[in-house]
N, C-alpha and C. Protein backbone atom coordinates (compact mmCIF):
# COMPACT_ATOMS: atom_id res chain seq x y z
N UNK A 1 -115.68 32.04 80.12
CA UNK A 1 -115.03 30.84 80.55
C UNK A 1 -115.26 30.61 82.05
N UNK A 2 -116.65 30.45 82.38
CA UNK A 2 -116.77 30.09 84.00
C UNK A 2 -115.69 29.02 84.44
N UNK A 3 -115.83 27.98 83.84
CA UNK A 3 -114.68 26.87 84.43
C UNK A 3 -113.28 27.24 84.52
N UNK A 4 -112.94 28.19 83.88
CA UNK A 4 -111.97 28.95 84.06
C UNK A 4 -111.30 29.87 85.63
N UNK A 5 -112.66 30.63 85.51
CA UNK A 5 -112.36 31.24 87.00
C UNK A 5 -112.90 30.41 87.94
N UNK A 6 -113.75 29.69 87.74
CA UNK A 6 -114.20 28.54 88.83
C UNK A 6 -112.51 27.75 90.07
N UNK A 7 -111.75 27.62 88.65
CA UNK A 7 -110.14 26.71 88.64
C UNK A 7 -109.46 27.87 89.56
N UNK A 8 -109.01 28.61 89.14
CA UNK A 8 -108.50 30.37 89.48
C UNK A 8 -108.80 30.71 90.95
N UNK A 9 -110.59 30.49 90.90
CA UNK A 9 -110.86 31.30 92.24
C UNK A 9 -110.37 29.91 93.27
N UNK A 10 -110.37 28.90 92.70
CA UNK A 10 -110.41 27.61 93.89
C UNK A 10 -108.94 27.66 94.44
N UNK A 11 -107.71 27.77 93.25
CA UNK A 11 -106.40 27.88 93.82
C UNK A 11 -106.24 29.25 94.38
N UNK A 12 -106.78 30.91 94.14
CA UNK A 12 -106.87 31.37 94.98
C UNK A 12 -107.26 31.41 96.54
N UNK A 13 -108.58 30.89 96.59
CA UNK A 13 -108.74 30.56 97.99
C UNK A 13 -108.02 29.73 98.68
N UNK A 14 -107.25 28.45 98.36
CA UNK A 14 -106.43 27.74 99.10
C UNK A 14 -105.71 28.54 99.33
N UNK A 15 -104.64 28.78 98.71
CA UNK A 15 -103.81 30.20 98.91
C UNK A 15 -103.90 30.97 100.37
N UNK A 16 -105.19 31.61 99.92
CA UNK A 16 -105.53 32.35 100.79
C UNK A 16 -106.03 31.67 102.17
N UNK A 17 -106.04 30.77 102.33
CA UNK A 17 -106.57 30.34 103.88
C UNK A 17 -105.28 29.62 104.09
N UNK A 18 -104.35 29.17 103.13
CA UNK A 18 -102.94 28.40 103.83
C UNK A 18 -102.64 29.88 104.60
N UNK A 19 -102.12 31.13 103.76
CA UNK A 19 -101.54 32.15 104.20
C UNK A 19 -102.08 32.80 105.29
N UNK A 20 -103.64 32.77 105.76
CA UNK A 20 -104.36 33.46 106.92
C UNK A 20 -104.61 32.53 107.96
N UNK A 21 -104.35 31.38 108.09
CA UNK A 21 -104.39 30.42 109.51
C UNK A 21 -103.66 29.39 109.90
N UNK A 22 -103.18 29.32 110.68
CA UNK A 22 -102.09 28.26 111.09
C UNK A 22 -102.43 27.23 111.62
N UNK A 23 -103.78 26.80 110.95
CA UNK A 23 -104.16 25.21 111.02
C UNK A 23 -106.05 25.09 110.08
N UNK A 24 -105.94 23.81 110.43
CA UNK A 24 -107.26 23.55 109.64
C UNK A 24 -108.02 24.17 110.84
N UNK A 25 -107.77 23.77 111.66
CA UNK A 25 -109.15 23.68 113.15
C UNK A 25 -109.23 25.61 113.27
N UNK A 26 -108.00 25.71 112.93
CA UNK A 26 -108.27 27.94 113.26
C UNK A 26 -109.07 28.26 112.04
N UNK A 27 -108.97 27.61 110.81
CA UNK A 27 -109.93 28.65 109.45
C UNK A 27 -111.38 27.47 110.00
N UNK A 28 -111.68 26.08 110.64
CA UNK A 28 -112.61 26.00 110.33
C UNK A 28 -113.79 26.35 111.26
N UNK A 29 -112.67 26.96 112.56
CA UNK A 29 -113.70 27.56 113.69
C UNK A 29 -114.10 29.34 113.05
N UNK A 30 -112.78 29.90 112.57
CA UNK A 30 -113.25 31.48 111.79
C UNK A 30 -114.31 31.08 111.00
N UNK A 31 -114.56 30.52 110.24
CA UNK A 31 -115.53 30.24 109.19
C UNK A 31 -117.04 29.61 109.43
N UNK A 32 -116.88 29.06 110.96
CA UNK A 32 -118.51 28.04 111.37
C UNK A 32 -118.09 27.02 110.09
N UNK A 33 -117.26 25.97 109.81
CA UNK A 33 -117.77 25.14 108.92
C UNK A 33 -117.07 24.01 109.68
N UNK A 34 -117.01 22.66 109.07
CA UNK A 34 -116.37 21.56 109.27
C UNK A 34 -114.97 21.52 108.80
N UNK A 35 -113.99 21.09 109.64
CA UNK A 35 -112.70 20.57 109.21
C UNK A 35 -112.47 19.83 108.27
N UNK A 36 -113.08 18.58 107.46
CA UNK A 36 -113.02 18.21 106.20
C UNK A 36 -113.46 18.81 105.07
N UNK A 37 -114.31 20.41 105.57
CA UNK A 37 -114.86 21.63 104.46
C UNK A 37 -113.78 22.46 104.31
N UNK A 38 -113.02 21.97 105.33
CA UNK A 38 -111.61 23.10 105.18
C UNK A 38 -110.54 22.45 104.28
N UNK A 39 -110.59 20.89 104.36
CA UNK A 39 -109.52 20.52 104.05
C UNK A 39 -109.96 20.42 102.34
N UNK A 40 -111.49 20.51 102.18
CA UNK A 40 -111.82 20.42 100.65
C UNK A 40 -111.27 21.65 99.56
N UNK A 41 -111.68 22.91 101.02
CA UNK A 41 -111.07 24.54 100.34
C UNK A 41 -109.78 24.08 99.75
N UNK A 42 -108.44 23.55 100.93
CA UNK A 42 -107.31 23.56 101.12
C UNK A 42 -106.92 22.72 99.13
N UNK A 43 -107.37 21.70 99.30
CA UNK A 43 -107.34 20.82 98.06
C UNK A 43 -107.92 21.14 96.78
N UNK A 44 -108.38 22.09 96.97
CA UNK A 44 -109.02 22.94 95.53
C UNK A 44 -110.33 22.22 95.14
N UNK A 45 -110.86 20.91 95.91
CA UNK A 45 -112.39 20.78 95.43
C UNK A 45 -113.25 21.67 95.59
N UNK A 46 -113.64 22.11 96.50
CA UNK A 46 -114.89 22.56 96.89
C UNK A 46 -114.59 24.76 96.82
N UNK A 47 -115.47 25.40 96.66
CA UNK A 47 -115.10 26.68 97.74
C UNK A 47 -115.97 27.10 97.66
N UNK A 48 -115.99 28.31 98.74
CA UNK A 48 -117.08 28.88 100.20
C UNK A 48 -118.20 29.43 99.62
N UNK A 49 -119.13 29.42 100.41
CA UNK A 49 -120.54 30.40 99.88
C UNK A 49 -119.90 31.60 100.27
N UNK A 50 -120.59 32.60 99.59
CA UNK A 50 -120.58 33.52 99.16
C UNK A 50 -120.54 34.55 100.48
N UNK A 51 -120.95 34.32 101.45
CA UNK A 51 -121.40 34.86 102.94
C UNK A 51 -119.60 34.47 103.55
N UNK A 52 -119.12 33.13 103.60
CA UNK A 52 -117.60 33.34 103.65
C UNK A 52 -116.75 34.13 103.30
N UNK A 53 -116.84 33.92 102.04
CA UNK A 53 -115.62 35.40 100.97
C UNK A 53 -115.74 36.66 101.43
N UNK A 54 -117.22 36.51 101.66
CA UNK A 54 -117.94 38.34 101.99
C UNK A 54 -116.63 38.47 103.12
N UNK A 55 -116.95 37.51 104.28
CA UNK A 55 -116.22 37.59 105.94
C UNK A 55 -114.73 37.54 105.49
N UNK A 56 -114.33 37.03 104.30
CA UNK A 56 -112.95 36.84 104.46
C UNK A 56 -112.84 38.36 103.74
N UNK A 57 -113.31 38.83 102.82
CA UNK A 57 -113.00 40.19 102.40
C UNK A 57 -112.67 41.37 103.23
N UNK A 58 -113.93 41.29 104.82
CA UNK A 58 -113.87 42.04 105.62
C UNK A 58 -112.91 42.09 106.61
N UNK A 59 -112.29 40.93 106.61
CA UNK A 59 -111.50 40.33 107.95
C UNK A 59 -109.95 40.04 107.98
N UNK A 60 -109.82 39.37 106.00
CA UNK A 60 -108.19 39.10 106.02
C UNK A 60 -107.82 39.90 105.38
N UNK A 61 -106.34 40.60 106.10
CA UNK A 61 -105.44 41.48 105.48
C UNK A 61 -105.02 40.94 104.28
N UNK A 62 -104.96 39.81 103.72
CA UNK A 62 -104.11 39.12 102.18
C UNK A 62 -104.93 39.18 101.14
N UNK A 63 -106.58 39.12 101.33
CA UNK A 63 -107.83 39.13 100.33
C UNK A 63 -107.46 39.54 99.34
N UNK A 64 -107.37 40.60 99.56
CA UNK A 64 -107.12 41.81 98.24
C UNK A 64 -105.72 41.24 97.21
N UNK A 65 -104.97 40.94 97.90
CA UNK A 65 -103.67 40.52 97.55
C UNK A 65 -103.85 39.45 96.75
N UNK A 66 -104.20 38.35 97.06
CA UNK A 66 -104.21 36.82 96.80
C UNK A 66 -105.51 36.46 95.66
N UNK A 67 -106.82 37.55 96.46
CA UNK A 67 -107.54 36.97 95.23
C UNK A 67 -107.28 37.86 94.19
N UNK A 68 -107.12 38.73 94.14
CA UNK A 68 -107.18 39.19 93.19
C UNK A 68 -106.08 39.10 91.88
N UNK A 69 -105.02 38.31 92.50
CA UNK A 69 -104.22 37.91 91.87
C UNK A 69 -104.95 36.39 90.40
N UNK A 70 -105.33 36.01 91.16
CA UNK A 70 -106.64 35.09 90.21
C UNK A 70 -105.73 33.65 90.36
């Protein structure tokens, strides 16, 4: 069921970047991306290449917590 975890991983990651930055402009300077790429994470359209998650795996204390929660 890809579309499944596709749904899962997208409300995980919002999750996870509401809980690790205290604004759009702080996750979209951590990340090198655009502020409307942040606000797409935030809204559950869009989420990160793969080279992001890697950085957020290495970097946020909640990762483990949040995604893996699904």
């Amino acid at each position: 069921m890809p579309a499944r975890r596709r749904d899962e991983f997208l409300t995980s990651w919002s999750r996870l970047m509401i809980a690790s930055f205290g604004s759009v402009s702080e996750c979209a300077e951590w990340a090198g991306v655009s502020e409307p790429c942040v606000r797409n994470w935030l809204e559950g359209f869009h989420r990160p290449c793969g080279d992001i998650v890697a950085q957020a795996a290495l970097t946020l204390p909640d990762f483990a917590r949040i995604i893996g929660e699904g």
